[in-house]
Protein backbone atom coordinates (compact mmCIF):
# COMPACT_ATOMS: atom_id res chain seq x y z
CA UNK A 1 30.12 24.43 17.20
CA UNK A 2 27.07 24.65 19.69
CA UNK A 3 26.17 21.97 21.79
CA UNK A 4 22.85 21.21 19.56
CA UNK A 5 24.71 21.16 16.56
CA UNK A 6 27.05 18.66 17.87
CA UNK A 7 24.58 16.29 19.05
CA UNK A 8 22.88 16.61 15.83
CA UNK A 9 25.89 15.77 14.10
CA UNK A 10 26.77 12.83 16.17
CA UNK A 11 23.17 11.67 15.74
CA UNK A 12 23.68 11.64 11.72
CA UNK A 13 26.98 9.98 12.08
CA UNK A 14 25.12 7.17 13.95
CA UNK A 15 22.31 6.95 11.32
CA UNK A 16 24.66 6.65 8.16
CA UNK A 17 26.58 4.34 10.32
CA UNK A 18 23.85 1.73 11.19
CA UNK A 19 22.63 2.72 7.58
CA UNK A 20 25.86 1.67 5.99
CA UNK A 21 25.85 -1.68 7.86
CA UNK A 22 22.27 -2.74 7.14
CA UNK A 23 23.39 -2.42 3.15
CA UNK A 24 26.49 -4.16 3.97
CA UNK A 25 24.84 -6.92 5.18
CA UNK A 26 22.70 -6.89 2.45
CA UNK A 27 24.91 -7.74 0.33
CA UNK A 28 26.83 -10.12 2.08
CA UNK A 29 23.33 -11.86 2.20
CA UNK A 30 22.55 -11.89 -1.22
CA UNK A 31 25.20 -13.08 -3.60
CA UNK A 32 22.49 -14.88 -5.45
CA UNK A 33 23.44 -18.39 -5.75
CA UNK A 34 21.99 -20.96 -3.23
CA UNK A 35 24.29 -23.46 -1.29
CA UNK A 36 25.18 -27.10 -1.83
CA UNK A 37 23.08 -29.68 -0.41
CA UNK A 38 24.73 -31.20 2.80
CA UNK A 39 24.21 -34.36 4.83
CA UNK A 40 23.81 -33.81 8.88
CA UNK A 41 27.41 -34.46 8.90
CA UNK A 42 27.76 -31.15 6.84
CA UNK A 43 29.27 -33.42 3.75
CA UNK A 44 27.59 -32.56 0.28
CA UNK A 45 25.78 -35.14 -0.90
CA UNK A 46 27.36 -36.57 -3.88
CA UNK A 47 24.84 -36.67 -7.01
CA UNK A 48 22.49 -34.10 -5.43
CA UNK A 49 21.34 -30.52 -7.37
CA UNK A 50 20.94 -27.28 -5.85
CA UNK A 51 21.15 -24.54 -7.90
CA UNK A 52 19.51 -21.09 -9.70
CA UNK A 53 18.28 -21.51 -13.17
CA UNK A 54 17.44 -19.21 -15.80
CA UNK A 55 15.82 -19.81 -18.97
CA UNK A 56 13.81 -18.62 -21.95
CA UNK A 57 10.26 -19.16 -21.75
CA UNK A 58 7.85 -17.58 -24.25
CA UNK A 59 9.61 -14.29 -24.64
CA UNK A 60 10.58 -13.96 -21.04
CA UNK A 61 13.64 -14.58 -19.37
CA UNK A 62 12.87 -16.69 -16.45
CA UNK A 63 14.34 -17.87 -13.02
CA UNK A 64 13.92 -21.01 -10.93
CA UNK A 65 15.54 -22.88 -7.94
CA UNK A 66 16.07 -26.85 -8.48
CA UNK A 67 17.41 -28.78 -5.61
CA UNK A 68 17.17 -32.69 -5.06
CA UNK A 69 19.14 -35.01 -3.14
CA UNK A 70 19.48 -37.45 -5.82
CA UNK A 71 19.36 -36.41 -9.82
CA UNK A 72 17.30 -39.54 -10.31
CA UNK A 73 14.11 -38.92 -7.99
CA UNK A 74 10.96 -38.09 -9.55
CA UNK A 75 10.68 -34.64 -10.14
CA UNK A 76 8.14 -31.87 -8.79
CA UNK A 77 7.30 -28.39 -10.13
CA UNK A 78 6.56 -26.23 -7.00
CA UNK A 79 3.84 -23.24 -8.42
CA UNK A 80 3.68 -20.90 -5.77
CA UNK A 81 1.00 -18.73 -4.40
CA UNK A 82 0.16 -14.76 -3.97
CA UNK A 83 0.11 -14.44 -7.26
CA UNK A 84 3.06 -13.22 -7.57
CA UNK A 85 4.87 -14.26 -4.04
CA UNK A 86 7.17 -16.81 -4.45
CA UNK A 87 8.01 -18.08 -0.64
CA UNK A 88 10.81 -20.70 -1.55
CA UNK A 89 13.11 -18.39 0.60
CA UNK A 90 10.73 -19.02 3.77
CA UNK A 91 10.14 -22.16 3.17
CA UNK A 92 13.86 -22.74 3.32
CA UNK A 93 14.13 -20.66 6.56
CA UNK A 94 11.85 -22.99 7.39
CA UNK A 95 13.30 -26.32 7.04
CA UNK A 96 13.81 -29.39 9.24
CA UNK A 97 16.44 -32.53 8.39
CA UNK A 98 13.42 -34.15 7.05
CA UNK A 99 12.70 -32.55 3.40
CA UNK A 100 10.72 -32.96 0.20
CA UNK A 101 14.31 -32.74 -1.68
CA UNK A 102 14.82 -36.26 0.00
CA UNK A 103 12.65 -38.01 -2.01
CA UNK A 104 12.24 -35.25 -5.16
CA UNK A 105 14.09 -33.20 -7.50
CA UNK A 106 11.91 -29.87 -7.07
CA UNK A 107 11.80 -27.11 -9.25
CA UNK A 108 10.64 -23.81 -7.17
CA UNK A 109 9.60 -21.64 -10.31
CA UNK A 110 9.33 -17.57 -10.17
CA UNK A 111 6.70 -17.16 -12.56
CA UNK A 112 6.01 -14.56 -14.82
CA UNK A 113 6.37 -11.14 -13.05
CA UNK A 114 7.29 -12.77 -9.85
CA UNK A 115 10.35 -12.53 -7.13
CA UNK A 116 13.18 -13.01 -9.64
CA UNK A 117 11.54 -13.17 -12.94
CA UNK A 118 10.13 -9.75 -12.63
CA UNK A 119 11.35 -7.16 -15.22
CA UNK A 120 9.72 -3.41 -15.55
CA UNK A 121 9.25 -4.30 -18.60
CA UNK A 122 7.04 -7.38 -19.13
CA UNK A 123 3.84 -6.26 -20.91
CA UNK A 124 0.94 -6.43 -18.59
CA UNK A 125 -1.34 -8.01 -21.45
CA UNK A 126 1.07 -10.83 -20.99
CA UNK A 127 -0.40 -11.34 -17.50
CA UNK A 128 -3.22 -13.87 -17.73
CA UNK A 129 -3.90 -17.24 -16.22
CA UNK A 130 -3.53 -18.68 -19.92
CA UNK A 131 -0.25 -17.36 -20.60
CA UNK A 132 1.20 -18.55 -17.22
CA UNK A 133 -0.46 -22.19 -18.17
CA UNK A 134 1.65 -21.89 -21.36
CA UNK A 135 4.96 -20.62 -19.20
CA UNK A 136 3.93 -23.95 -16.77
CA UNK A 137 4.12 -25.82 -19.70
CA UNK A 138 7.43 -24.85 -20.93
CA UNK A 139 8.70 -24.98 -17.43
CA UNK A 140 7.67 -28.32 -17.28
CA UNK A 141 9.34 -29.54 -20.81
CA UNK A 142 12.40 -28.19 -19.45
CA UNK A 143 12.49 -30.52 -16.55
CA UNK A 144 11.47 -33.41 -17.84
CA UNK A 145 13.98 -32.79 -20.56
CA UNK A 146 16.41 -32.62 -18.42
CA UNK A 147 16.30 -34.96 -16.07
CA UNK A 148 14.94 -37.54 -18.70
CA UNK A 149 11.56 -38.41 -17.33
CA UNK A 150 8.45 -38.46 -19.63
CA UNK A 151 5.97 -37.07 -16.65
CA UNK A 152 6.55 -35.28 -13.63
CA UNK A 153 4.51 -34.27 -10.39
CA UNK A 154 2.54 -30.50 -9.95
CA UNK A 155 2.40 -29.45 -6.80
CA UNK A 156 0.55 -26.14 -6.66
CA UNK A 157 -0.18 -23.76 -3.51
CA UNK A 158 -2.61 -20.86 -3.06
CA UNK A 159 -2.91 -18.95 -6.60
CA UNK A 160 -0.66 -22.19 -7.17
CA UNK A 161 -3.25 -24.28 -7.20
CA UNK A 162 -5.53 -22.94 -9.01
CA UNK A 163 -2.87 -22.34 -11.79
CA UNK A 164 -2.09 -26.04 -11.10
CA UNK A 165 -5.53 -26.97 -12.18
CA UNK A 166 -5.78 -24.81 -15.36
CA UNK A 167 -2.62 -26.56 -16.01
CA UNK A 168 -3.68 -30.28 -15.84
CA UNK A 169 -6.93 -29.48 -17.69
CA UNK A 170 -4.61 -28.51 -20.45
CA UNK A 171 -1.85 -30.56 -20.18
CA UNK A 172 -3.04 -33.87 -18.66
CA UNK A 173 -0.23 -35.76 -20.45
CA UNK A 174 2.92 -34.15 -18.77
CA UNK A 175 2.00 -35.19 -14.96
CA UNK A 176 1.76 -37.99 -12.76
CA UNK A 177 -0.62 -36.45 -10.79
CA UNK A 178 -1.83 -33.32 -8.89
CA UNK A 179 -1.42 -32.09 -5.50
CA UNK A 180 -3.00 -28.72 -4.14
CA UNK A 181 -2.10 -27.10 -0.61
CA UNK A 182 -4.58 -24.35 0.46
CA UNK A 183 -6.22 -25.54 -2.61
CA UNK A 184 -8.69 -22.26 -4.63
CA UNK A 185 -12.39 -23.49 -5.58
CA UNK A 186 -14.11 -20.39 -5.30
CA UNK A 187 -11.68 -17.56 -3.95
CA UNK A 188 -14.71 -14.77 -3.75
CA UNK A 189 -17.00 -16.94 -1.63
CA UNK A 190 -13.83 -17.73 0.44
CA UNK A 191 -13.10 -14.12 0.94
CA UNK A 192 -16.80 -13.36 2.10
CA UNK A 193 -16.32 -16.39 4.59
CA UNK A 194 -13.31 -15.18 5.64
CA UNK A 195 -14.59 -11.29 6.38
CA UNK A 196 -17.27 -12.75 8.35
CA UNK A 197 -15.56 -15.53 10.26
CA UNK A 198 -12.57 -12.61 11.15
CA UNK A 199 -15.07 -10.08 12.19
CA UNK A 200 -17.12 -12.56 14.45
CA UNK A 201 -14.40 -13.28 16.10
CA UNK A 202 -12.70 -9.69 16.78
CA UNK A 203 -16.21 -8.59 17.71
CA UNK A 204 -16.31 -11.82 20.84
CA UNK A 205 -12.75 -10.45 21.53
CA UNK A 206 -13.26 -6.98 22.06
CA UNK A 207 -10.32 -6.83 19.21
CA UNK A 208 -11.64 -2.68 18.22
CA UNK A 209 -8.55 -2.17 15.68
CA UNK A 210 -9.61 -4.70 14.02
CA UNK A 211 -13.65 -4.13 13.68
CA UNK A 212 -12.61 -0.35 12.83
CA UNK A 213 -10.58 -1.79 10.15
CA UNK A 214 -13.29 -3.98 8.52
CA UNK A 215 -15.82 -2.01 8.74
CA UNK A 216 -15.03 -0.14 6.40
CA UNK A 217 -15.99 -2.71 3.73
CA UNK A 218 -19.00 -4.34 2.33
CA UNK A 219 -18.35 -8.32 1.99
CA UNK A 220 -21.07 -7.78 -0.53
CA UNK A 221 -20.46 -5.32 -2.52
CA UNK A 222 -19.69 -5.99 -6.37
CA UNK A 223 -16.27 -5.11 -5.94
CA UNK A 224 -15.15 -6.95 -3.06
CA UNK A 225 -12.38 -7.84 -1.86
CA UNK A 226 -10.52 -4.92 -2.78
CA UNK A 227 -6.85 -4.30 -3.09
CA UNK A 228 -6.59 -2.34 -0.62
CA UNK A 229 -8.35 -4.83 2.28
CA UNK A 230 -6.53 -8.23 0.89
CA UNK A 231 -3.01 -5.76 1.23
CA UNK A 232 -3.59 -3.46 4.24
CA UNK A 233 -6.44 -5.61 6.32
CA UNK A 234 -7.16 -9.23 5.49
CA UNK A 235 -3.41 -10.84 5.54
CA UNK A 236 -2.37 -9.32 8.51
CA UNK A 237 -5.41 -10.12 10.30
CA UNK A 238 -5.41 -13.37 9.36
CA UNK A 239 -1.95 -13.77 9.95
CA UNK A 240 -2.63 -12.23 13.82
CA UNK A 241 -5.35 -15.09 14.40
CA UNK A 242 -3.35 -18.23 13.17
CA UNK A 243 -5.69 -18.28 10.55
CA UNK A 244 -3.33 -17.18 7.54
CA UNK A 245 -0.08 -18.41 6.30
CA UNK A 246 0.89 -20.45 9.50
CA UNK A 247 -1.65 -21.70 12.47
CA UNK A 248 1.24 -21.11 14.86
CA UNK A 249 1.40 -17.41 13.80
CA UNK A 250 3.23 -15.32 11.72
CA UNK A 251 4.29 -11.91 10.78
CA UNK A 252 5.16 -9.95 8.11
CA UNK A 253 8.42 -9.36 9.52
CA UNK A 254 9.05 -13.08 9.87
CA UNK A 255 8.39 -13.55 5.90
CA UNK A 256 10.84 -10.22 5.33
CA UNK A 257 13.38 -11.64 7.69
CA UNK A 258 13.75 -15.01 5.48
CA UNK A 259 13.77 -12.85 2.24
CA UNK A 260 16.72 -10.76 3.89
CA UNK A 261 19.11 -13.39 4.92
CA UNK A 262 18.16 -15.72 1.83
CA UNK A 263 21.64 -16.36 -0.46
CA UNK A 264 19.76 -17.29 -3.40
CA UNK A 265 19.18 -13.83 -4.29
CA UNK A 266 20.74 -10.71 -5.26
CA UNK A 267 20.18 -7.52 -3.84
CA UNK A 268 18.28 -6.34 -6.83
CA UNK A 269 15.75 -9.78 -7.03
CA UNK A 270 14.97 -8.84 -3.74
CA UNK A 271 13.86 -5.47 -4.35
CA UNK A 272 12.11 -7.25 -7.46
CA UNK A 273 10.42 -9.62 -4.93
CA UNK A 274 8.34 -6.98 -3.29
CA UNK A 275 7.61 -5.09 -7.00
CA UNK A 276 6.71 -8.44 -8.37
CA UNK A 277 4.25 -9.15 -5.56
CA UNK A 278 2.70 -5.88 -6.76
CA UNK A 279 2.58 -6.22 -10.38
CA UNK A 280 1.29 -9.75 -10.08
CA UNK A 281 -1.45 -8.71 -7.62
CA UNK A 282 -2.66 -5.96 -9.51
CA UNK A 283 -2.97 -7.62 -13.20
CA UNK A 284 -3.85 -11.44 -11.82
CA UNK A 285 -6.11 -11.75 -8.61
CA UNK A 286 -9.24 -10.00 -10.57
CA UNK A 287 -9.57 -12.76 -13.40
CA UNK A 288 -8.80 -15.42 -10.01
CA UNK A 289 -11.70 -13.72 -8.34
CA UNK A 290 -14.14 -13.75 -10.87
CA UNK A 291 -13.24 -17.82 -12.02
CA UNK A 292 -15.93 -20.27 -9.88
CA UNK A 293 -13.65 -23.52 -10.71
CA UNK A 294 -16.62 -25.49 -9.58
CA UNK A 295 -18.20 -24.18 -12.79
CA UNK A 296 -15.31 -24.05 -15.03
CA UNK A 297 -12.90 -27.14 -13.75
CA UNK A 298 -14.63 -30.26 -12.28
CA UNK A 299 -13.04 -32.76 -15.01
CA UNK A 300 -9.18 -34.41 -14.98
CA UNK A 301 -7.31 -36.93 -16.82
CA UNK A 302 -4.91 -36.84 -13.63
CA UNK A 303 -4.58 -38.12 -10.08
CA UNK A 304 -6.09 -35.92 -8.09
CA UNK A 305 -5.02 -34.73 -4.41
CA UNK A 306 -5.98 -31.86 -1.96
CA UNK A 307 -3.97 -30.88 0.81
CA UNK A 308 -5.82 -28.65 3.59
CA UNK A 309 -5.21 -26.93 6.78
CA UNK A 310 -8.39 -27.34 9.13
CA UNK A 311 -7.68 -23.55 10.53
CA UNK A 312 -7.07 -22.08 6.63
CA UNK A 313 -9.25 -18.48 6.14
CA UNK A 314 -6.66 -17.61 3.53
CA UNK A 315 -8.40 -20.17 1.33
CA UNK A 316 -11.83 -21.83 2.40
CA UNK A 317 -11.31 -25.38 4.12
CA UNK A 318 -15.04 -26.10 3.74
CA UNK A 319 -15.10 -24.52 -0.20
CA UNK A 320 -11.71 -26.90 -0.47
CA UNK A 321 -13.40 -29.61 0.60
CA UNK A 322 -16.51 -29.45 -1.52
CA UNK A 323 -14.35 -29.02 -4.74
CA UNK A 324 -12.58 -32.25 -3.70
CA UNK A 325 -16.07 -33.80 -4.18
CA UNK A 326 -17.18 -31.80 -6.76
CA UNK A 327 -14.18 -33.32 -8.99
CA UNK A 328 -13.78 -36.08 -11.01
CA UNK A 329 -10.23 -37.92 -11.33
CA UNK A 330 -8.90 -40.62 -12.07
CA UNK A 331 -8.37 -40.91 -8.10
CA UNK A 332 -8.99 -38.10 -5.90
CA UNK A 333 -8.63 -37.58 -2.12
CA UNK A 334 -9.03 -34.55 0.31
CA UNK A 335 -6.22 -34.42 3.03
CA UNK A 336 -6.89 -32.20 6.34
CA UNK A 337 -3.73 -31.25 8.48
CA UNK A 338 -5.14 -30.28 11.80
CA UNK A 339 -2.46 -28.42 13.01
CA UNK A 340 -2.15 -26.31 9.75
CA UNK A 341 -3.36 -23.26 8.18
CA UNK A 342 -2.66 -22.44 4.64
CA UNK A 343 0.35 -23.95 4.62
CA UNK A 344 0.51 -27.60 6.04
CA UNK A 345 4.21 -28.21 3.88
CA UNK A 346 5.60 -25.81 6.35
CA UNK A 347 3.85 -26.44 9.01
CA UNK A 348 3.40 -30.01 9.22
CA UNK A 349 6.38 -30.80 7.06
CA UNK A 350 6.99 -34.84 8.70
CA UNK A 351 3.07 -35.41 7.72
CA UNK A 352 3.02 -33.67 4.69
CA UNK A 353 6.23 -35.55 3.42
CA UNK A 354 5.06 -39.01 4.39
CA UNK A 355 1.58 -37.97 2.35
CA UNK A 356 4.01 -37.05 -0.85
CA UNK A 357 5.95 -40.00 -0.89
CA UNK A 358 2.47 -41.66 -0.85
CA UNK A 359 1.00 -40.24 -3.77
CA UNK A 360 4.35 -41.11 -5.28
CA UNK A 361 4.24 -44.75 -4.81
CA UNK A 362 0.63 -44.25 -5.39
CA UNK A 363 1.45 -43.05 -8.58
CA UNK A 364 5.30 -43.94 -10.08
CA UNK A 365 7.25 -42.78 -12.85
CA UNK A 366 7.21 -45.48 -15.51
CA UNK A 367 10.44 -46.76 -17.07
């Protein structure tokens, strides 16, 4: 054997061996089941839920995390953002000793062609705003059914929120009251703010990979934003100025890290997660984009609270705030995190809890 052929063996012999322990440790972490709840003294805490959940909901087989410290807390249904990125796995990457399962039973849904609940086979005509208002609904019958409370809190975030609000327009009846984080008013004003608040500030920072990049779009064009800048430009740019997800910074490796040593999934819902994110994209962001809520959802029946990052581009803190006003609510109130981007629950958590457990007392479960 020559000398080239033996290095190139020894170099293939390396590659299936690092290849063969990245799967490995795949699957060691994702047997798909999350862990007990624990105290700091690493006892689980007796009457506390954490667990997957799978049920039926209109046609659709569908999957949820449900963790609480204590079965009887009031309970909160967690709609996440994206659409279609569920970010329960971060968020519990994230977490402190202080946590929202402390004071709530909450319910961290995958909707409808989303992280876990995505199937290759879920009819794309099923994926509108008004079907997922009707899976919110079931989702929310299940809980309160279960834990035997006649109303429970939303909590919506991103695309969350403005699912949240098509939800309590319906449904008034079924919640205690509404809370929004990075809260949607008018998403394609926000994305023209955002292009020009991004580009204003690569162009004082000399930043040239960035200007290259959005340049190449028209903030006013009909069609804006497209695909193809919210997925290869915007995110990541916004995400590089402390503008996006976090104010501290993050990457797209740091939300792929969480997903790959998260338990709660398998191997497979992982895969799903990043396929979901697609599907979701594709068939809901358009009819998001083209809905001005301060035209089509102004008027509630329920308690009525915003949650806002003051350095949030992925969602317009100034469009947030003038929705706030716009509304009408039984009671209403804008909340500003100043160290917070779109995501103050992460970021902020101590703040953000002490601001739930507020609303709560604000607002309590009747007997």
């Amino acid at each position: 054997m020559s000398r080239l052929r033996r290095k190139m063996f020894i170099l293939l012999f390396i590659f299936i061996i690092i290849v063969s322990m990245f799967i490995m440790a795949a699957f060691l972490n994702s047997p798909g089941r999350l862990t007990p709840l624990k105290d700091t003294q690493g006892n689980i805490i007796p009457g506390s839920v954490s667990e997957k959940v799978w049920i039926d909901i209109n046609g659709i087989k569908q999957g949820m995390f449900i963790r609480g410290e204590d079965i009887q807390n009031p309970v909160l249904l967690y709609l996440h953002g994206g659409p279609g990125t569920p970010l329960f796995q971060f968020i519990s990457y994230l977490e402190k000793e202080e946590r929202l399962e402390r004071y709530f039973t909450v319910c961290y849904w995958d909707q409808r062609g989303a992280g876990m609940t995505y199937d290759k086979s879920t009819d794309p005509t099923t994926m509108t705003v008004d079907q997922l208002v009707e899976d919110t609904r079931e989702v929310t019958e299940y809980l309160k059914s279960r834990f035997g409370q006649n109303k429970i809190y939303l909590l919506g975030h991103s695309w969350g929120s403005y699912l949240g609000v098509k939800t309590i327009e319906k449904y008034p009846e079924n919640y205690l009251a509404y809370i929004g984080i990075g809260q949607v008013s008018n998403q394609k004003e926000s994305e023209r703010l955002a292009y020009q608040y991004i580009l204003s500030r690569a162009k004082q920072m000399n930043d040239k990979d960035v200007i290259e990049k959005l340049e190449k779009y028209d903030p006013y064009a009909d069609d804006f934003p497209q695909l193809d800048y919210l997925v290869k430009g915007r995110t990541a740019i916004l995400n590089k100025y402390g503008i996006g997800h976090l104010h501290q910074g993050v990457t797209s490796w740091d939300i792929l890290k969480s997903l790959f040593v998260f338990k709660g999934y398998t191997v497979t819902e992982k895969i799903n997660w990043f396929l979901g994110a697609d599907f979701s994209m594709i068939h809901l962001f358009p009819g998001l984009l083209e809905d001005d809520l301060f035209l089509s959802s102004v008027k509630f029946e329920v308690p009525f609270y915003i949650t806002q990052g003051t350095h949030d581009y992925m969602v317009s803190q100034v469009l947030a705030e003038k929705y706030a006003e716009a509304c009408e609510a039984p009671k209403k109130e804008f909340i500003l995190f100043e160290d917070s981007a779109h995501s103050p629950n992460m970021e902020e958590p101590e703040k953000f809890i002490e601001v739930m457990r507020r609303i709560a007392l604000e607002n309590p479960l009747e007997e």
